[in-house]
C-alpha atoms as a PDB file:
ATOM      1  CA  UNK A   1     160.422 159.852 134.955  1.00  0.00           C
ATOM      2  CA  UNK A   2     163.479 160.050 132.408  1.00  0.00           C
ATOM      3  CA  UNK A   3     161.934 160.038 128.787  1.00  0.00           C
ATOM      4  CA  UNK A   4     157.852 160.628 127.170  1.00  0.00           C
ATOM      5  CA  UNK A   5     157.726 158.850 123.899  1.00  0.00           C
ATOM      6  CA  UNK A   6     154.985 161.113 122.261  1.00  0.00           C
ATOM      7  CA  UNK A   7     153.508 159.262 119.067  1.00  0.00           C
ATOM      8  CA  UNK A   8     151.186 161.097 116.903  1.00  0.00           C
ATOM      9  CA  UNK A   9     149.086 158.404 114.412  1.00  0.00           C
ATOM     10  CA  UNK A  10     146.603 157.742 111.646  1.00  0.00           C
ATOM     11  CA  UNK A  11     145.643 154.089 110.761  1.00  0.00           C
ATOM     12  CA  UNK A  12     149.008 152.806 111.702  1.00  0.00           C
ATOM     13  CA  UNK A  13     147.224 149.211 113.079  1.00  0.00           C
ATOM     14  CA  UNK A  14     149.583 146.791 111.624  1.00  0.00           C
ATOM     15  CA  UNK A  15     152.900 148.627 113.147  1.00  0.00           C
ATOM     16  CA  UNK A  16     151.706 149.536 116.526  1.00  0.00           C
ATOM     17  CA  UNK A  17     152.315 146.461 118.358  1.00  0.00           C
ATOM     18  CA  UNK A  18     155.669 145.722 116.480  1.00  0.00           C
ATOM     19  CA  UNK A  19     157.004 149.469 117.447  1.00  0.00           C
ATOM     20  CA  UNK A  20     155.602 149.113 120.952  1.00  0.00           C
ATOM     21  CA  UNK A  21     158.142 145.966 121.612  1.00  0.00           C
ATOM     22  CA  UNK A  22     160.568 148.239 120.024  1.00  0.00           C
ATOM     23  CA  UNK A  23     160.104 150.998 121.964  1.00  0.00           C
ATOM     24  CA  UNK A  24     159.790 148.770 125.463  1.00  0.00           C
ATOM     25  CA  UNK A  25     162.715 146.995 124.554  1.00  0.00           C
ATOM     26  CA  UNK A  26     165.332 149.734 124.666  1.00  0.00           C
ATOM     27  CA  UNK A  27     163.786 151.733 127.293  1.00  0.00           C
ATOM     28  CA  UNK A  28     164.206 147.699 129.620  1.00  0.00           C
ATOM     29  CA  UNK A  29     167.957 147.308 128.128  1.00  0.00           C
ATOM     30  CA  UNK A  30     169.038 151.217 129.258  1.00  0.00           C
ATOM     31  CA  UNK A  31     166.747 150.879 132.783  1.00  0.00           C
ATOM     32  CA  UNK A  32     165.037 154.174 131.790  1.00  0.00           C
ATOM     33  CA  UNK A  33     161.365 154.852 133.799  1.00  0.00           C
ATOM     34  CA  UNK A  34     159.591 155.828 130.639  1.00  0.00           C
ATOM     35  CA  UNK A  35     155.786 156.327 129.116  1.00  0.00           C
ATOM     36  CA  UNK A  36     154.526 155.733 125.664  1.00  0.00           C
ATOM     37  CA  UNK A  37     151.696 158.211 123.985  1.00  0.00           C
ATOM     38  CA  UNK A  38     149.933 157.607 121.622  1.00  0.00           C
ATOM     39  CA  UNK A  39     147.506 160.545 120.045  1.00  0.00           C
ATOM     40  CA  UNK A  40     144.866 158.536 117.558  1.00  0.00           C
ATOM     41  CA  UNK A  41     144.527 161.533 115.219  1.00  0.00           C
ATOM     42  CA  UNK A  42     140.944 160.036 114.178  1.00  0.00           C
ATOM     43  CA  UNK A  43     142.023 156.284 112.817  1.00  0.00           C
ATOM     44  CA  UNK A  44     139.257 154.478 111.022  1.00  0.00           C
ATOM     45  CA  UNK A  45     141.274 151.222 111.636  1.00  0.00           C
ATOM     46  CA  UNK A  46     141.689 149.449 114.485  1.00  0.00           C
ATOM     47  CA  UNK A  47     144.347 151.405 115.960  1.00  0.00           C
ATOM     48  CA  UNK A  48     142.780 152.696 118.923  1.00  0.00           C
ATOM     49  CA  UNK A  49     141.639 149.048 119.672  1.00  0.00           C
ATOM     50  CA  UNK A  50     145.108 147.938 119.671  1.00  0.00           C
ATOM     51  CA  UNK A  51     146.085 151.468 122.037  1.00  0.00           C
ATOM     52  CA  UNK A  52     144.057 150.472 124.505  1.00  0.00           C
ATOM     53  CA  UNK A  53     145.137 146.604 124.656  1.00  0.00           C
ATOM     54  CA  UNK A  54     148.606 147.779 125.368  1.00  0.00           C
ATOM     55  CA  UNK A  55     147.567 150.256 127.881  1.00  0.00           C
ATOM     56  CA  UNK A  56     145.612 147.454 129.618  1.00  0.00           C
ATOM     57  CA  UNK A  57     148.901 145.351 129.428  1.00  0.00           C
ATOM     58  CA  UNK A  58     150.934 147.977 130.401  1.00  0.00           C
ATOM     59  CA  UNK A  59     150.358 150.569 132.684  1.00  0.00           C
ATOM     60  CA  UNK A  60     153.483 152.666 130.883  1.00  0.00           C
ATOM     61  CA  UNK A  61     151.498 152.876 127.400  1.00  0.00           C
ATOM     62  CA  UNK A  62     148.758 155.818 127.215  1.00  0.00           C
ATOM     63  CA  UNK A  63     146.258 156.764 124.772  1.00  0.00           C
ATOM     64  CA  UNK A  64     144.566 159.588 123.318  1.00  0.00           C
ATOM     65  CA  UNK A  65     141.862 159.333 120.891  1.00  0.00           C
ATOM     66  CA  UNK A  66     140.362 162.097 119.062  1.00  0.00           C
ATOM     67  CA  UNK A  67     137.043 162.197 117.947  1.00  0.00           C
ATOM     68  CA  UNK A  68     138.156 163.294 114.555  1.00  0.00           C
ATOM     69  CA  UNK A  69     141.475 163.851 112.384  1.00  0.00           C
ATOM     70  CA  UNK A  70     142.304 167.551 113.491  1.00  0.00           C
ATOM     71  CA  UNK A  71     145.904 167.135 112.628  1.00  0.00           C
ATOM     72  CA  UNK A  72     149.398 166.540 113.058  1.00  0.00           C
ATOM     73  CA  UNK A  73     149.988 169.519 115.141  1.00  0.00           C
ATOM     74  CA  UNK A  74     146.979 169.099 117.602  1.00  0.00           C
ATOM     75  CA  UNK A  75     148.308 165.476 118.709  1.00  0.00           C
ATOM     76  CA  UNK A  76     151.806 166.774 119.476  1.00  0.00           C
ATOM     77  CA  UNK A  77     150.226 169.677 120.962  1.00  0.00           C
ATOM     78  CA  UNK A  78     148.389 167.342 123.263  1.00  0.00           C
ATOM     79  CA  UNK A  79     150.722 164.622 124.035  1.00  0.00           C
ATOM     80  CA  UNK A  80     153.033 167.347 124.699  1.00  0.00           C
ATOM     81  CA  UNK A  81     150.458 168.684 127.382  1.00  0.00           C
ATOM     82  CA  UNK A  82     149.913 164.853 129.191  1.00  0.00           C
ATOM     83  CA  UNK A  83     154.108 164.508 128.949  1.00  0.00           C
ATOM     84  CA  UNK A  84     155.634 164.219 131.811  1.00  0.00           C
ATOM     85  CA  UNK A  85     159.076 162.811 131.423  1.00  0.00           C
ATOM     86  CA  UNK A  86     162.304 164.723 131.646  1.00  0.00           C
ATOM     87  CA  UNK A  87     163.289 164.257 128.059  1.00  0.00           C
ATOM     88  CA  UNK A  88     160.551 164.266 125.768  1.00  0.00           C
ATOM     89  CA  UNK A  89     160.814 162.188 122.246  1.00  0.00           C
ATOM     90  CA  UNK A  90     158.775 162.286 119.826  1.00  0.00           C
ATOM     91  CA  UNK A  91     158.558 159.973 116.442  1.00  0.00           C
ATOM     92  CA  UNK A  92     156.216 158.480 113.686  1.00  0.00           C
ATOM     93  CA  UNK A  93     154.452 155.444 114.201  1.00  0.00           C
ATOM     94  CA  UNK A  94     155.072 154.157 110.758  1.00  0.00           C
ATOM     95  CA  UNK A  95     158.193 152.279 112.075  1.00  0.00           C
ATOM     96  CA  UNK A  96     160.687 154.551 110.097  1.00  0.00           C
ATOM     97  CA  UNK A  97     162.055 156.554 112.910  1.00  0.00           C
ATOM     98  CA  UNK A  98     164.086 153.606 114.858  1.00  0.00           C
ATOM     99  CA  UNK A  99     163.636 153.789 118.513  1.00  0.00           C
ATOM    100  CA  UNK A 100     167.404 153.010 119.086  1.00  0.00           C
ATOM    101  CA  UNK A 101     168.350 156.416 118.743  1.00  0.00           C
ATOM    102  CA  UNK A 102     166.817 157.078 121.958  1.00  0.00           C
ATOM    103  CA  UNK A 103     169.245 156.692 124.515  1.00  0.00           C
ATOM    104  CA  UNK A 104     171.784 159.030 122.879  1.00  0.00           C
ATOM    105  CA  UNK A 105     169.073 161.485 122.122  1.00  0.00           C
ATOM    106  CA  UNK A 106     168.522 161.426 125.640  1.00  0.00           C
ATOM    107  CA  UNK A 107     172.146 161.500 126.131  1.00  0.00           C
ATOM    108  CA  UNK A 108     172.110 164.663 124.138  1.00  0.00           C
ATOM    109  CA  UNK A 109     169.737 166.748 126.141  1.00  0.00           C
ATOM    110  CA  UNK A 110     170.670 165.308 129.934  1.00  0.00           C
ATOM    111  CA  UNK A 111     174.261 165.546 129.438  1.00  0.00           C
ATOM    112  CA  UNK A 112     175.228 167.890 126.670  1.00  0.00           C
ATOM    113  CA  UNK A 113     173.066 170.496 127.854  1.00  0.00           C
ATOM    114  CA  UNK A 114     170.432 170.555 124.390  1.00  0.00           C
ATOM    115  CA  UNK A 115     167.476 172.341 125.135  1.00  0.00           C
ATOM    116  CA  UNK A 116     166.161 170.473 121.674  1.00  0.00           C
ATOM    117  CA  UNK A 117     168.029 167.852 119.083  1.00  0.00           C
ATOM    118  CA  UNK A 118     165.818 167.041 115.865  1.00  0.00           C
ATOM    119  CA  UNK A 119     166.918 163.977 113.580  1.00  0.00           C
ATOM    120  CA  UNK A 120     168.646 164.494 110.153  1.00  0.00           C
ATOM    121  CA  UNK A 121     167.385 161.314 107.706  1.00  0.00           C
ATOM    122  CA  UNK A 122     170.497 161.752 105.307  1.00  0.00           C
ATOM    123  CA  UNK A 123     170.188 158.498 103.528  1.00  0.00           C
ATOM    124  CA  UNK A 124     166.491 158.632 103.011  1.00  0.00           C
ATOM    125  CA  UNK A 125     164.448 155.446 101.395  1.00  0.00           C
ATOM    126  CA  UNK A 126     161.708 157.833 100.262  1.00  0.00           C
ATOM    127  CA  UNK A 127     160.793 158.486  96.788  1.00  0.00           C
ATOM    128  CA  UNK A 128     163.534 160.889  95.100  1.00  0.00           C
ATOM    129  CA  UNK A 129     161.299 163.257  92.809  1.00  0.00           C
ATOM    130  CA  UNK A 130     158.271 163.416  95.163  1.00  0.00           C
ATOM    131  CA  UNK A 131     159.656 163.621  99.055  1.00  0.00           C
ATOM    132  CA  UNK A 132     163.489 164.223  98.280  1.00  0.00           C
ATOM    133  CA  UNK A 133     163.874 167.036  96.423  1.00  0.00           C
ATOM    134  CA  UNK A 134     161.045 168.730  97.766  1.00  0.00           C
ATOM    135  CA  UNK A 135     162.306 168.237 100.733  1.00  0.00           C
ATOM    136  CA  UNK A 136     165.717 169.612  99.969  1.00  0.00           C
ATOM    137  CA  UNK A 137     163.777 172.614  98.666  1.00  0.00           C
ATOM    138  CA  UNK A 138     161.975 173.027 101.531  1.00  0.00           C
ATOM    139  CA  UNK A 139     164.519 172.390 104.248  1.00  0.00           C
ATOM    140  CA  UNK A 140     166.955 175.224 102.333  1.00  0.00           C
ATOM    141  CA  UNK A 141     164.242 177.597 102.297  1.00  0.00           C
ATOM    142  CA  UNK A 142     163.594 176.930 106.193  1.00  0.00           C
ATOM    143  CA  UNK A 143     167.175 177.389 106.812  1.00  0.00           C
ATOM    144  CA  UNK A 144     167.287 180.698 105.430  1.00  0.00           C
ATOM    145  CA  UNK A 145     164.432 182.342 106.673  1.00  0.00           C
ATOM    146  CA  UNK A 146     164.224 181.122 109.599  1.00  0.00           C
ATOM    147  CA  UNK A 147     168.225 181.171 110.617  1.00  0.00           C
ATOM    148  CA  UNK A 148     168.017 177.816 112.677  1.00  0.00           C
ATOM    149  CA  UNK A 149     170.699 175.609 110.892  1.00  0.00           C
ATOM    150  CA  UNK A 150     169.092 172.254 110.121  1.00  0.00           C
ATOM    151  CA  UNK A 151     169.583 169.713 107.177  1.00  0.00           C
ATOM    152  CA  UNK A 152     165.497 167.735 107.880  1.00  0.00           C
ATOM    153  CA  UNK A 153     162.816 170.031 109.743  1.00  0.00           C
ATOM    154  CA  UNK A 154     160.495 167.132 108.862  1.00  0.00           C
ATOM    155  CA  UNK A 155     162.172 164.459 110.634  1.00  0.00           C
ATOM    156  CA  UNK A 156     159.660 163.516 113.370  1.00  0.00           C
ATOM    157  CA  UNK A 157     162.030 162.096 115.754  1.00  0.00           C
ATOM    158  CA  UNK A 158     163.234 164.822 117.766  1.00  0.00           C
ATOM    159  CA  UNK A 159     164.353 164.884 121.657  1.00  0.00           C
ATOM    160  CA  UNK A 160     162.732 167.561 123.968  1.00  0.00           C
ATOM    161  CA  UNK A 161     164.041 169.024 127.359  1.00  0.00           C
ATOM    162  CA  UNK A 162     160.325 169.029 128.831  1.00  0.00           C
ATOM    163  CA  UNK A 163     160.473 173.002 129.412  1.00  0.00           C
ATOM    164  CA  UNK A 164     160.525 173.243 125.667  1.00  0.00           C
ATOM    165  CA  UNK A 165     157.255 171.485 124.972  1.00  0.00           C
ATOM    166  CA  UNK A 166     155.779 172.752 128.077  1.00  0.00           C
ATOM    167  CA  UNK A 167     156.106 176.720 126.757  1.00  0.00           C
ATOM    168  CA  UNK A 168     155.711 176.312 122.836  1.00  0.00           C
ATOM    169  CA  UNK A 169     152.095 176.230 121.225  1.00  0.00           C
ATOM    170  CA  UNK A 170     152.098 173.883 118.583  1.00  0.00           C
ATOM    171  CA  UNK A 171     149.134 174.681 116.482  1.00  0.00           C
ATOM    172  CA  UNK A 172     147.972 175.096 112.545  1.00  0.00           C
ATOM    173  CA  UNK A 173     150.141 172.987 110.744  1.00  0.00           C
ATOM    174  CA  UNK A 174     153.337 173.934 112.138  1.00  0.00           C
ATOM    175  CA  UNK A 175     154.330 171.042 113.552  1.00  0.00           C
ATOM    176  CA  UNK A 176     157.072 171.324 110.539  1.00  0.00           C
ATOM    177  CA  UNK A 177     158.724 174.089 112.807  1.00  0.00           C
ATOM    178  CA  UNK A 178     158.806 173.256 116.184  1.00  0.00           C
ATOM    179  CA  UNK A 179     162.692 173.739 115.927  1.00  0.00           C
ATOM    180  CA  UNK A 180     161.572 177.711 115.106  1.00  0.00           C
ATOM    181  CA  UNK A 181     158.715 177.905 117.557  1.00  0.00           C
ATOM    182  CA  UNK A 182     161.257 176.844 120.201  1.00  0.00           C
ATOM    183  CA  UNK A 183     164.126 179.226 119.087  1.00  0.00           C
ATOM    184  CA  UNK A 184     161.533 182.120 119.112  1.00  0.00           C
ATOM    185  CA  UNK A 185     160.243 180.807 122.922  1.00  0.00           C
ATOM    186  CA  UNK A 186     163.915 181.595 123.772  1.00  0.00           C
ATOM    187  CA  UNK A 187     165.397 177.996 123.820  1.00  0.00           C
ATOM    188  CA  UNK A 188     168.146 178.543 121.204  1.00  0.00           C
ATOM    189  CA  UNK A 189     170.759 175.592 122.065  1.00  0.00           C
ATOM    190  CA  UNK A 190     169.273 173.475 118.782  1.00  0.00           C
ATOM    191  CA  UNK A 191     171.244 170.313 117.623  1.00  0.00           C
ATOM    192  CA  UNK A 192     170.967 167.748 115.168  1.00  0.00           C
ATOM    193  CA  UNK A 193     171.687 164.293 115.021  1.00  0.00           C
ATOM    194  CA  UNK A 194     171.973 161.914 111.982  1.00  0.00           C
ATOM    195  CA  UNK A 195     169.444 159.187 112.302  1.00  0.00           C
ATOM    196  CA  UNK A 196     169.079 155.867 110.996  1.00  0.00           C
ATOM    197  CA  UNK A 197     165.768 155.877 108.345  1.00  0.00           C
ATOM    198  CA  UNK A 198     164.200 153.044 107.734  1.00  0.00           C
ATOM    199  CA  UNK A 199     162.113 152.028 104.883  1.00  0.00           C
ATOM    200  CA  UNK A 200     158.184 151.931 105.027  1.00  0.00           C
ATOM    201  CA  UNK A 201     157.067 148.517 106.389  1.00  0.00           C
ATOM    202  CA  UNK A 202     153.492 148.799 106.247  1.00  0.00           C
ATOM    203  CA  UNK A 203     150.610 150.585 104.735  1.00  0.00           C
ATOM    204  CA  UNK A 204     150.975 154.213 102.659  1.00  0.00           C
ATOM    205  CA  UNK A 205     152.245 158.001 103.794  1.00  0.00           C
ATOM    206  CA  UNK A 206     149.441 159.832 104.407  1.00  0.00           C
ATOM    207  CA  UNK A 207     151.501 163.311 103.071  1.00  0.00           C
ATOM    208  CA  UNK A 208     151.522 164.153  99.837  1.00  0.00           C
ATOM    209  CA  UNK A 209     152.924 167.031  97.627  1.00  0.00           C
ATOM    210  CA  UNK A 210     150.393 169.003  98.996  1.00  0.00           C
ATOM    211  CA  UNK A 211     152.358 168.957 102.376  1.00  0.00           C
ATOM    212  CA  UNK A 212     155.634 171.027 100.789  1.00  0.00           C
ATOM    213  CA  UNK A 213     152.899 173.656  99.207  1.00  0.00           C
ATOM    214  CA  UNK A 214     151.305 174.201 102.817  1.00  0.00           C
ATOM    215  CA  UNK A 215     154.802 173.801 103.933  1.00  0.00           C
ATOM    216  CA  UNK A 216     156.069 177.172 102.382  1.00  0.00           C
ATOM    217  CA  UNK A 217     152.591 178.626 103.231  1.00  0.00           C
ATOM    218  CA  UNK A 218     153.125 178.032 106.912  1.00  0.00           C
ATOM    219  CA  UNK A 219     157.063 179.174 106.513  1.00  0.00           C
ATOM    220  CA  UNK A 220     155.413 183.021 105.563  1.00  0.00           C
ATOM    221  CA  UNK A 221     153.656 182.473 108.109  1.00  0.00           C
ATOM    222  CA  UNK A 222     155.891 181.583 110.920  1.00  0.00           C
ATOM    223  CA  UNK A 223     158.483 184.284 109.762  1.00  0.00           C
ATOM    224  CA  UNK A 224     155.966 187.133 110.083  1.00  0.00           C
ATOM    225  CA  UNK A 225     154.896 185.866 113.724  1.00  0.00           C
ATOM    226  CA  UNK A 226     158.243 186.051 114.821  1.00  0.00           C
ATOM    227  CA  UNK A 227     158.834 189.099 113.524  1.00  0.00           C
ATOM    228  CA  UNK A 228     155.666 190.721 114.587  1.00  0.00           C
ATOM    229  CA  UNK A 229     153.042 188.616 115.891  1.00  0.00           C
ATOM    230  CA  UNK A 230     153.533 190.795 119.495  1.00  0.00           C
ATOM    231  CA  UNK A 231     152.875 194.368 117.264  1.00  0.00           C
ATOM    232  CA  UNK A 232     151.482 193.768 114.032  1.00  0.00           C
ATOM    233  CA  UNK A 233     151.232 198.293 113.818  1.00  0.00           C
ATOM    234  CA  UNK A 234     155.349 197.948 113.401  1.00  0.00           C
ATOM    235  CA  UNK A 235     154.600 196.407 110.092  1.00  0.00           C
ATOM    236  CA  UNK A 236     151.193 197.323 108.556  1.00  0.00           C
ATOM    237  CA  UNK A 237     151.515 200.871 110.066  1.00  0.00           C
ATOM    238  CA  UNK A 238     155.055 201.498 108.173  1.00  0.00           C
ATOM    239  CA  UNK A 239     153.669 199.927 105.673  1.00  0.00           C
ATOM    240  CA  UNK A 240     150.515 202.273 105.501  1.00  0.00           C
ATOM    241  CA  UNK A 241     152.984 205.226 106.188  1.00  0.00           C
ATOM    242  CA  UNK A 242     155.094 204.670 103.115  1.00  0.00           C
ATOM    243  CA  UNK A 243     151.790 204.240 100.465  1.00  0.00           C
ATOM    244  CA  UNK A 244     150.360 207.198 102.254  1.00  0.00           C
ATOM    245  CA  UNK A 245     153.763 209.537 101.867  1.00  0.00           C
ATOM    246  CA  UNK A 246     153.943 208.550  98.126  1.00  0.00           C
ATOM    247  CA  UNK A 247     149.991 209.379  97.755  1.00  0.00           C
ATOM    248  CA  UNK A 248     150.068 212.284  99.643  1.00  0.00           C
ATOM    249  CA  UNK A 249     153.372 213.814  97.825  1.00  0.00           C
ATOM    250  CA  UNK A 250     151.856 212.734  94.381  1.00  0.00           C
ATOM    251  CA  UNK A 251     148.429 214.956  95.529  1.00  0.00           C
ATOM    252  CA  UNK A 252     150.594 217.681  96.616  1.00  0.00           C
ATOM    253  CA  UNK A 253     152.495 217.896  93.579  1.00  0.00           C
ATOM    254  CA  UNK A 254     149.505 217.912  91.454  1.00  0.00           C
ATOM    255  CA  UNK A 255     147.488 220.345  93.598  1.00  0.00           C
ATOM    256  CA  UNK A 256     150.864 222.802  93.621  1.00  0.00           C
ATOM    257  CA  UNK A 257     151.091 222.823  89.678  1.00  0.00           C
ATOM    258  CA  UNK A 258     147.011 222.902  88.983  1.00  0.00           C
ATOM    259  CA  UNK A 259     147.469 226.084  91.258  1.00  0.00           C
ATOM    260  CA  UNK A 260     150.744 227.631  90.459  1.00  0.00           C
ATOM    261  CA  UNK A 261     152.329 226.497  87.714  1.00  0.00           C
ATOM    262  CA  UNK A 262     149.784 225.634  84.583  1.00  0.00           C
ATOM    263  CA  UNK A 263     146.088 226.734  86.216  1.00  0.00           C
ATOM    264  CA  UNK A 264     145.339 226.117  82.553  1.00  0.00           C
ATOM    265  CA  UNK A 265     146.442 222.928  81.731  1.00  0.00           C
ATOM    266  CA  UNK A 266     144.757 219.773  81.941  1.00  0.00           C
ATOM    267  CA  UNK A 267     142.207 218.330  84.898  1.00  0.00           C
ATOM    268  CA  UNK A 268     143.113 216.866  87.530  1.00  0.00           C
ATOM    269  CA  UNK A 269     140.895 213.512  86.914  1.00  0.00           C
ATOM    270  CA  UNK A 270     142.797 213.530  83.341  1.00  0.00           C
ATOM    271  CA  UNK A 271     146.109 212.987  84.623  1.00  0.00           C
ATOM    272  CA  UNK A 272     147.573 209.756  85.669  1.00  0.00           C
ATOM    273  CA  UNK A 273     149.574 211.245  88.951  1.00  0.00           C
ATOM    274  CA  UNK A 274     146.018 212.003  90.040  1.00  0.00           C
ATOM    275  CA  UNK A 275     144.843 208.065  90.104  1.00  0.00           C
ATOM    276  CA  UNK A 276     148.675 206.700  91.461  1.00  0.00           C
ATOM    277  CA  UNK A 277     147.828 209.595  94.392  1.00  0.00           C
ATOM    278  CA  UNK A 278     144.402 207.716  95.295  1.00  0.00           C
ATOM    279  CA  UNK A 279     145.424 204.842  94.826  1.00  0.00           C
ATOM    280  CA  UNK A 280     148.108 204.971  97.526  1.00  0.00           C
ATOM    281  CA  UNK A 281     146.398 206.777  99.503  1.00  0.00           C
ATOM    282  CA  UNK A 282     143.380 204.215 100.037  1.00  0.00           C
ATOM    283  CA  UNK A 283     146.295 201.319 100.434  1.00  0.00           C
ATOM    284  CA  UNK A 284     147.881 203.600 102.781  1.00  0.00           C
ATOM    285  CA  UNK A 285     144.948 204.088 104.672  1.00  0.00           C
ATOM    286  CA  UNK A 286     143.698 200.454 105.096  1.00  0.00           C
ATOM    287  CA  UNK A 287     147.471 198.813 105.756  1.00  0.00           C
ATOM    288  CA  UNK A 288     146.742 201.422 109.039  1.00  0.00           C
ATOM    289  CA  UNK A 289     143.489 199.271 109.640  1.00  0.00           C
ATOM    290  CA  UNK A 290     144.890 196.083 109.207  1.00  0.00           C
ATOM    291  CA  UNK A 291     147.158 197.118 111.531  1.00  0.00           C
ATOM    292  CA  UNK A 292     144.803 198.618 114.248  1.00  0.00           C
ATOM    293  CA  UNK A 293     142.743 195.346 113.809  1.00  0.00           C
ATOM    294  CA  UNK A 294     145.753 193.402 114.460  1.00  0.00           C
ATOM    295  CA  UNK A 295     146.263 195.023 117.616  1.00  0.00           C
ATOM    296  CA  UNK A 296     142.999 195.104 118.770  1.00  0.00           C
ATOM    297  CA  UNK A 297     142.807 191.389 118.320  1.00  0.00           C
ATOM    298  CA  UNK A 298     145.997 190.818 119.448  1.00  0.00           C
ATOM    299  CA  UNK A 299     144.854 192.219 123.238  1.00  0.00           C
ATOM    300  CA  UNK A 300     141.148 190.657 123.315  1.00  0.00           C
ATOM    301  CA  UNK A 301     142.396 186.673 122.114  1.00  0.00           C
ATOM    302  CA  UNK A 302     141.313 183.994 124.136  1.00  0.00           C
ATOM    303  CA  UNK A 303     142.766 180.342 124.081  1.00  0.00           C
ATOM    304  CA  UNK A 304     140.068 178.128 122.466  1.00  0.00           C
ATOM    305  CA  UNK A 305     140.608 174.422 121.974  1.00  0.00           C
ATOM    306  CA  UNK A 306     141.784 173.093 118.728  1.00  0.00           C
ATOM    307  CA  UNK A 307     140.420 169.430 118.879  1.00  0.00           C
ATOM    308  CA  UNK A 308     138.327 167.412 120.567  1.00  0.00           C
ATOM    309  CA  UNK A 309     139.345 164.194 123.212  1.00  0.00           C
ATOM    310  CA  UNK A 310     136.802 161.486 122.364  1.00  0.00           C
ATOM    311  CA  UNK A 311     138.667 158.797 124.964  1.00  0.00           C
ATOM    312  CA  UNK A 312     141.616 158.799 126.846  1.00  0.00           C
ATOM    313  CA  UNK A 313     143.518 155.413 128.626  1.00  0.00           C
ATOM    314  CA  UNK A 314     146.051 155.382 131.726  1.00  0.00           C
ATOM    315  CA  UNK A 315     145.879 159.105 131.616  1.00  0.00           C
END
């Protein structure tokens, strides 16, 4: 099979069938074997009604339904698992990704050798205080911690090589980062392509500020799993050895004079070197727990499931 269109959705009813003949249509004009996936992250509309009439219709169309909304990242992570074309794609069901960049994404990662190509939305028809220059923000901040040179790590139409999505966990909220979790998994030949964006047809977003706020949060996040995710001790116990020095030499020096230098001078509990000492000390000491914990945890995880399949169709 050449390409897996993986759709992730919330109450997207009135677009579905419009993107579907979209979709179909340019998959029939380049003679590509294809599937279409769509994850119902919990719709209260009558998306999943309309799912499984095209699945009945065609056998190419598959559906997963939820039992609740767990999230953006849980429906990529499990379309991603049912995928099973050569070139995954994955895009928005809100008809603003248009499915006519698909051939050359595909192009892309069969023939230019991509391991993953994400879409760049440079002429965007969002709104410019609320999505753009957060977005700006956010993408410039990604860029630099991160190191994986992209203008839009929100776009949601991105091209997969299908080893890609088969070895990254997509989890949390971190669907923002795929681009990262990939480079990290070893798959470092990133590209980007400009992409035609298309202004909102039907219905609302469903993100809000609050995304770019949890956006950030997950960013700290992702940059201290890739830096130490596989030995948290490398951090929290240099961390613990520093405080624990500067403790330790602060107690020394106050223990040398009390003995030494001026027995006669003021106590020990009356001097402020005495509480920095402590203080340290007991930071020290738990940054060393943290990072004990962290290992220990580390080497007794087990996989648990992050959502919950309430119906599946053609899979």
């Amino acid at each position: 099979m050449h390409i897996s269109v993986v759709i992730p959705l919330l109450n997207e009813d009135e677009s579905l069938t419009e993107l579907y003949d979209w979709i179909a249509s340019v998959m029939q004009s380049n003679h590509f074997s294809y599937e279409i996936i769509f994850i119902d992250d919990g719709s209260t509309d009558n998306s999943w009604q309309i799912i499984s009439h095209l699945s009945s219709k065609n056998k190419s169309v598959k559906g997963i339904r939820f039992l609740r909304n767990f999230g953006k990242s849980q429906a990529l992570h499990a379309g991603f698992d049912k995928a099973q074309g050569q070139v995954v794609i994955t895009m928005d069901a809100d008809l603003q990704d248009s499915p006519d960049e698909i051939p050359e994404l595909y192009n892309m990662i069969t023939k230019n050798g991509y391991d993953l190509v994400s879409g760049w939305k440079k002429k965007r028809y969002d709104s410019v205080i609320s999505k753009n220059i957060p977005s700006k923000l956010f993408n410039w901040a990604a860029r630099k911690t991160s190191g994986v040179k992209l203008n839009d790590f929100n776009c949601g139409l991105k091209a997969y090589k299908k080893d890609v999505v088969k070895n990254i966990d997509v989890n949390g909220e971190m669907h923002r980062y795929i681009p990262v979790l990939s480079k990290n998994a070893g798959f470092s030949k990133i590209g980007e392509k400009v992409v035609q964006h298309q202004a909102r047809k039907y219905g609302e977003t469903k993100f809000g500020m609050n995304r770019f706020i949890h956006g950030f949060l997950d960013l700290i996040t992702i940059w201290f799993l890739s830096r130490f995710a596989k030995s948290p001790m490398h951090l929290f116990g240099a961390l613990g050895f520093i405080m624990f020095a500067i403790g330790f030499t602060f107690a020394a020096y106050l223990g040398i004079d009390k003995l030494f230098l001026n027995p006669t001078g003021r106590l020990i509990t009356q001097r402020p070197q005495f509480y920095i000492a402590l203080s340290t000390m007991i930071i020290g000491t738990q940054f060393f727990v943290a990072g004990f914990l962290g290992e220990l945890i580390l080497r007794n995880k087990t996989d648990k499931k992050r959502y919950q399949i309430k119906e599946e169709s053609n899979l």
